[in-house]
Protein backbone atom coordinates (compact mmCIF):
# COMPACT_ATOMS: atom_id res chain seq x y z
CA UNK A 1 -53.67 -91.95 -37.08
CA UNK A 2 -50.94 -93.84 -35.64
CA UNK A 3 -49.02 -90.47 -34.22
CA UNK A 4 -53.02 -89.87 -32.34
CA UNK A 5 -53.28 -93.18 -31.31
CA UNK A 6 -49.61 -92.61 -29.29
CA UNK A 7 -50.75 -89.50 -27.92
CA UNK A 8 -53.87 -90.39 -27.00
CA UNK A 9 -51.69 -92.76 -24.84
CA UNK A 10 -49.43 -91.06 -23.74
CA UNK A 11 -51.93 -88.77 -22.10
CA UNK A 12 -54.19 -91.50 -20.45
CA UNK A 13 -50.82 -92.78 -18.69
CA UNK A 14 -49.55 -89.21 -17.26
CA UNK A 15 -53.30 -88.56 -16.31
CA UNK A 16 -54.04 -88.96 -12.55
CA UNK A 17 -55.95 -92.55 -11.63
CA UNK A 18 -59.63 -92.32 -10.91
CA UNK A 19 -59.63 -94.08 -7.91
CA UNK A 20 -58.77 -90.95 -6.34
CA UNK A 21 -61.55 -88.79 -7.50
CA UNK A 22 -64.01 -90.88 -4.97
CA UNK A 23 -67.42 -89.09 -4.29
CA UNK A 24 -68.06 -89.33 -0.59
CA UNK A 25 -72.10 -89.01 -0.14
CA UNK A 26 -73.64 -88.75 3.24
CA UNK A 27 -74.93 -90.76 5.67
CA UNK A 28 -78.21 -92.16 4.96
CA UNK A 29 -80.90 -90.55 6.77
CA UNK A 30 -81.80 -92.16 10.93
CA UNK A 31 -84.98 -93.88 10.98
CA UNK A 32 -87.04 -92.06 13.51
CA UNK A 33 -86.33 -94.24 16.49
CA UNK A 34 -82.69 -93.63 15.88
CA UNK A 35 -83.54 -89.67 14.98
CA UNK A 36 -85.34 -89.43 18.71
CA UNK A 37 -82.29 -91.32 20.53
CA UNK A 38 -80.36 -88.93 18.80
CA UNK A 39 -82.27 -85.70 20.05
CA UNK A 40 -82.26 -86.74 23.54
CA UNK A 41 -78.73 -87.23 23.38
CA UNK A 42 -78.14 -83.91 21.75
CA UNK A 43 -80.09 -81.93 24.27
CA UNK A 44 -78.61 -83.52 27.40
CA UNK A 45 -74.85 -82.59 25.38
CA UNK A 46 -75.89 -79.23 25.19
CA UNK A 47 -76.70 -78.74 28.87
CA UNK A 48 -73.27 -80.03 30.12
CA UNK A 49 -71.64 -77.71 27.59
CA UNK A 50 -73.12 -75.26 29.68
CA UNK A 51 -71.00 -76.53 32.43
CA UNK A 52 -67.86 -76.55 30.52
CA UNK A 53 -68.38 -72.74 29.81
CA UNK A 54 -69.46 -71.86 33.63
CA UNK A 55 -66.24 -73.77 34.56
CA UNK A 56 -63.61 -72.57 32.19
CA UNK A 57 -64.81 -68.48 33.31
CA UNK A 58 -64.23 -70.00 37.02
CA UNK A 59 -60.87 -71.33 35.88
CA UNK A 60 -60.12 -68.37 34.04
CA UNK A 61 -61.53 -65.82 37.17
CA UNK A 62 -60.49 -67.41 40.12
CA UNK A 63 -56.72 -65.72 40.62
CA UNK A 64 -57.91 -61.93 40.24
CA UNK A 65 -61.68 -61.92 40.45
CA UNK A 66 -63.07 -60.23 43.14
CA UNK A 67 -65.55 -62.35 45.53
CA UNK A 68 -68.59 -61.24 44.45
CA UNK A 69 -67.23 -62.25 41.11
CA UNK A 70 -66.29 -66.02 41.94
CA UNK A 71 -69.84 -66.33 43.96
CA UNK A 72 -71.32 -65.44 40.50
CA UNK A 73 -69.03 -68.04 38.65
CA UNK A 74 -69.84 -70.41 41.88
CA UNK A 75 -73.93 -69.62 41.07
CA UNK A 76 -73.27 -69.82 37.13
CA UNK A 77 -71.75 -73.94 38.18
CA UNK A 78 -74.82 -75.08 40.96
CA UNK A 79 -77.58 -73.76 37.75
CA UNK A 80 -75.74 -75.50 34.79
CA UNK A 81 -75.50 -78.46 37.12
CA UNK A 82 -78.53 -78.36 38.44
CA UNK A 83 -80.08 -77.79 34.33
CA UNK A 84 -77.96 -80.88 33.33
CA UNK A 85 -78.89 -82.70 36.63
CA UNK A 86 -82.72 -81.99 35.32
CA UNK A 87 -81.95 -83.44 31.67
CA UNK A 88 -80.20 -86.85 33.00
CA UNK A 89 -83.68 -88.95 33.52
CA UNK A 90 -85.77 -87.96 29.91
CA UNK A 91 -82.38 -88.75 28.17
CA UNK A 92 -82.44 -92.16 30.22
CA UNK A 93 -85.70 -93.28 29.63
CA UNK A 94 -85.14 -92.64 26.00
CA UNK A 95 -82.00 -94.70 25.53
CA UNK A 96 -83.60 -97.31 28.10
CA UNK A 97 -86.75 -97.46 26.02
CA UNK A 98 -85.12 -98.01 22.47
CA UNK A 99 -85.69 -101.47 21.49
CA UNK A 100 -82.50 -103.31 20.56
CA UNK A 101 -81.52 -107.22 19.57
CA UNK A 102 -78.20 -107.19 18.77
CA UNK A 103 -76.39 -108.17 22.07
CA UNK A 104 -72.65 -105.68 21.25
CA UNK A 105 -75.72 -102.99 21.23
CA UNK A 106 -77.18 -103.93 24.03
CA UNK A 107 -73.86 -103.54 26.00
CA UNK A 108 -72.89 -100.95 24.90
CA UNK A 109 -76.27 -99.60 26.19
CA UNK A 110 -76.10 -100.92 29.58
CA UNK A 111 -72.09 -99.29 29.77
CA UNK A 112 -73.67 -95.71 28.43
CA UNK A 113 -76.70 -96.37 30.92
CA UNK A 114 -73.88 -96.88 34.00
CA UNK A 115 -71.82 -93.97 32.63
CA UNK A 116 -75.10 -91.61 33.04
CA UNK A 117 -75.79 -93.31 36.47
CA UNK A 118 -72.29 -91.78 37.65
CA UNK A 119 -72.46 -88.84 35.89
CA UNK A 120 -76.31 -87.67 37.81
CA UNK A 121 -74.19 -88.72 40.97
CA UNK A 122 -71.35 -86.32 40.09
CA UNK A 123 -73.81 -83.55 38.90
CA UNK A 124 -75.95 -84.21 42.11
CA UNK A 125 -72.51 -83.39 44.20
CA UNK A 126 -71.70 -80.80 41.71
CA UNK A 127 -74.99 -78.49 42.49
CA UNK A 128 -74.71 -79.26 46.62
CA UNK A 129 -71.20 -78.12 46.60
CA UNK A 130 -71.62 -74.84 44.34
CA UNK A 131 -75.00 -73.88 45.98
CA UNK A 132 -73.49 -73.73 48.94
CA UNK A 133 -70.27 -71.72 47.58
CA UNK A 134 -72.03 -69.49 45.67
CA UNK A 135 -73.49 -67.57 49.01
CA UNK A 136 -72.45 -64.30 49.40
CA UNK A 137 -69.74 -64.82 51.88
CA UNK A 138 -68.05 -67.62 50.09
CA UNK A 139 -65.66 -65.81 47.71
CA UNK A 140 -62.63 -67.17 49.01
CA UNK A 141 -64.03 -70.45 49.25
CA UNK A 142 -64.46 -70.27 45.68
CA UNK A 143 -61.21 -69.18 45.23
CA UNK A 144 -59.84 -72.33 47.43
CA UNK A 145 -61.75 -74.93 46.16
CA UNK A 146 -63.98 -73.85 43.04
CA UNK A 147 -60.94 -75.13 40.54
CA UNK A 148 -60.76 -78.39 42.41
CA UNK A 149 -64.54 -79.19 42.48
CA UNK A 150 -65.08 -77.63 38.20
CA UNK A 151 -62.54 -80.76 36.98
CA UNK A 152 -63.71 -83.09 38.91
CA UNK A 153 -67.31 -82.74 37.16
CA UNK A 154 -65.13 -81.94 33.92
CA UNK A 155 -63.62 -85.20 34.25
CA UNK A 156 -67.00 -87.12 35.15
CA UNK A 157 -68.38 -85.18 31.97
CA UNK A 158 -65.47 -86.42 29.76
CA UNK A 159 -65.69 -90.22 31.26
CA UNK A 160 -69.63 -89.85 30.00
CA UNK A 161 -68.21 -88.56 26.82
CA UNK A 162 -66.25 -91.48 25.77
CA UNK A 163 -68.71 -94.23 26.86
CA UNK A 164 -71.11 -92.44 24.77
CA UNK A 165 -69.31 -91.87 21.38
CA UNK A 166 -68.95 -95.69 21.74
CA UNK A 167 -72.40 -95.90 21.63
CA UNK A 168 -73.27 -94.04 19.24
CA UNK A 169 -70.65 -95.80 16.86
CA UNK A 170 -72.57 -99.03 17.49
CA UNK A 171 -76.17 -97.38 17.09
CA UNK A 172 -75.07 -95.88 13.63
CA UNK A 173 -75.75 -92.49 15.27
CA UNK A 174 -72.86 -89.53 13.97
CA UNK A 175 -72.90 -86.58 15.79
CA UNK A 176 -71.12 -83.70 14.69
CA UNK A 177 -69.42 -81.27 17.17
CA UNK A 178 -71.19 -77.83 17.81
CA UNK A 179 -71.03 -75.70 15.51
CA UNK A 180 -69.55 -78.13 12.75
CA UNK A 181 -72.14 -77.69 9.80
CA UNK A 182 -72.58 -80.51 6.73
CA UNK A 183 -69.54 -81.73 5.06
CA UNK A 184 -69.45 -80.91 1.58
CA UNK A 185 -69.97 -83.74 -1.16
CA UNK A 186 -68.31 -83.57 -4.03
């Protein structure tokens, strides 16, 4: 017994500790107001991914396209910007019309809120500039200036980005990336 009693030891102290076998569960489900905010959010993401994709082909185009080429990429910019131009006020009115107390939340809001304000200016700009250079005889124009005028509503769209991941830290709201399914518990 006394030889089992060591080895029993022995093996409890080369075994690994349990604190690292931790179980990470999800989050706990959003409440329905939260769920909404959430949605909105989600749908007005989705649309200005649609302007990252029309402006990385324009990046990627604009050396050895042809013209009728960069008009398309120029028409493929003024309709994702106009589409995300269209989403800005429902997602508004739905993070303006979520009731909140807590006055670090209620910043937070009013800095997303100001963050969308610029943004709808910069997607306003975005569909009168490529609506005009995506006209047939602009090609060249697009060539010039297409680059130029895709970061600067890149940049405008990343600005947005940050203010709102701040947001949604404080609102208890994750968002994965596209694409990005569950994480695994274990």
């Amino acid at each position: 017994m006394n030889r089992l009693s060591a080895l029993l030891l022995l093996g409890l102290l080369a075994a690994p500790p349990l604190a690292g076998q931790t179980v990470i569960r999800p989050a706990p489900p959003l409440d329905s107001a939260r769920a909404t905010l959430r949605d909105a959010l989600l749908v007005l993401r989705d649309t200005l991914n649609t302007i990252d994709g029309a402006a990385a082909r324009l990046q990627r185009d604009f050396r050895a396209a042809s013209e009728p080429s960069l008009v398309s990429r120029a028409r493929m910019m003024y309709q994702a910007c106009a589409r995300s131009g269209r989403t800005v006020p429902p997602t508004r009115r739905a993070i303006e019309g979520f009731k909140l107390t807590d006055p670090a939340k209620a910043r937070r809001r009013q800095e997303v809120l100001s963050s969308m304000d610029r943004l709808k200016e910069t997607l306003v700009r975005c569909e009168t500039e490529f609506a005009a250079m995506s006209q047939p005889d602009q090609g060249e124009r697009v060539r010039g200036y297409g680059n130029d005028r895709a970061i600067r509503v890149q940049t405008a769209i990343r600005g947005y980005e940050a203010t709102l991941r701040d947001f949604l830290g404080v609102m208890g709201i994750r968002v994965q990336p596209l694409g990005a399914g569950p994480r695994p518990t274990s």
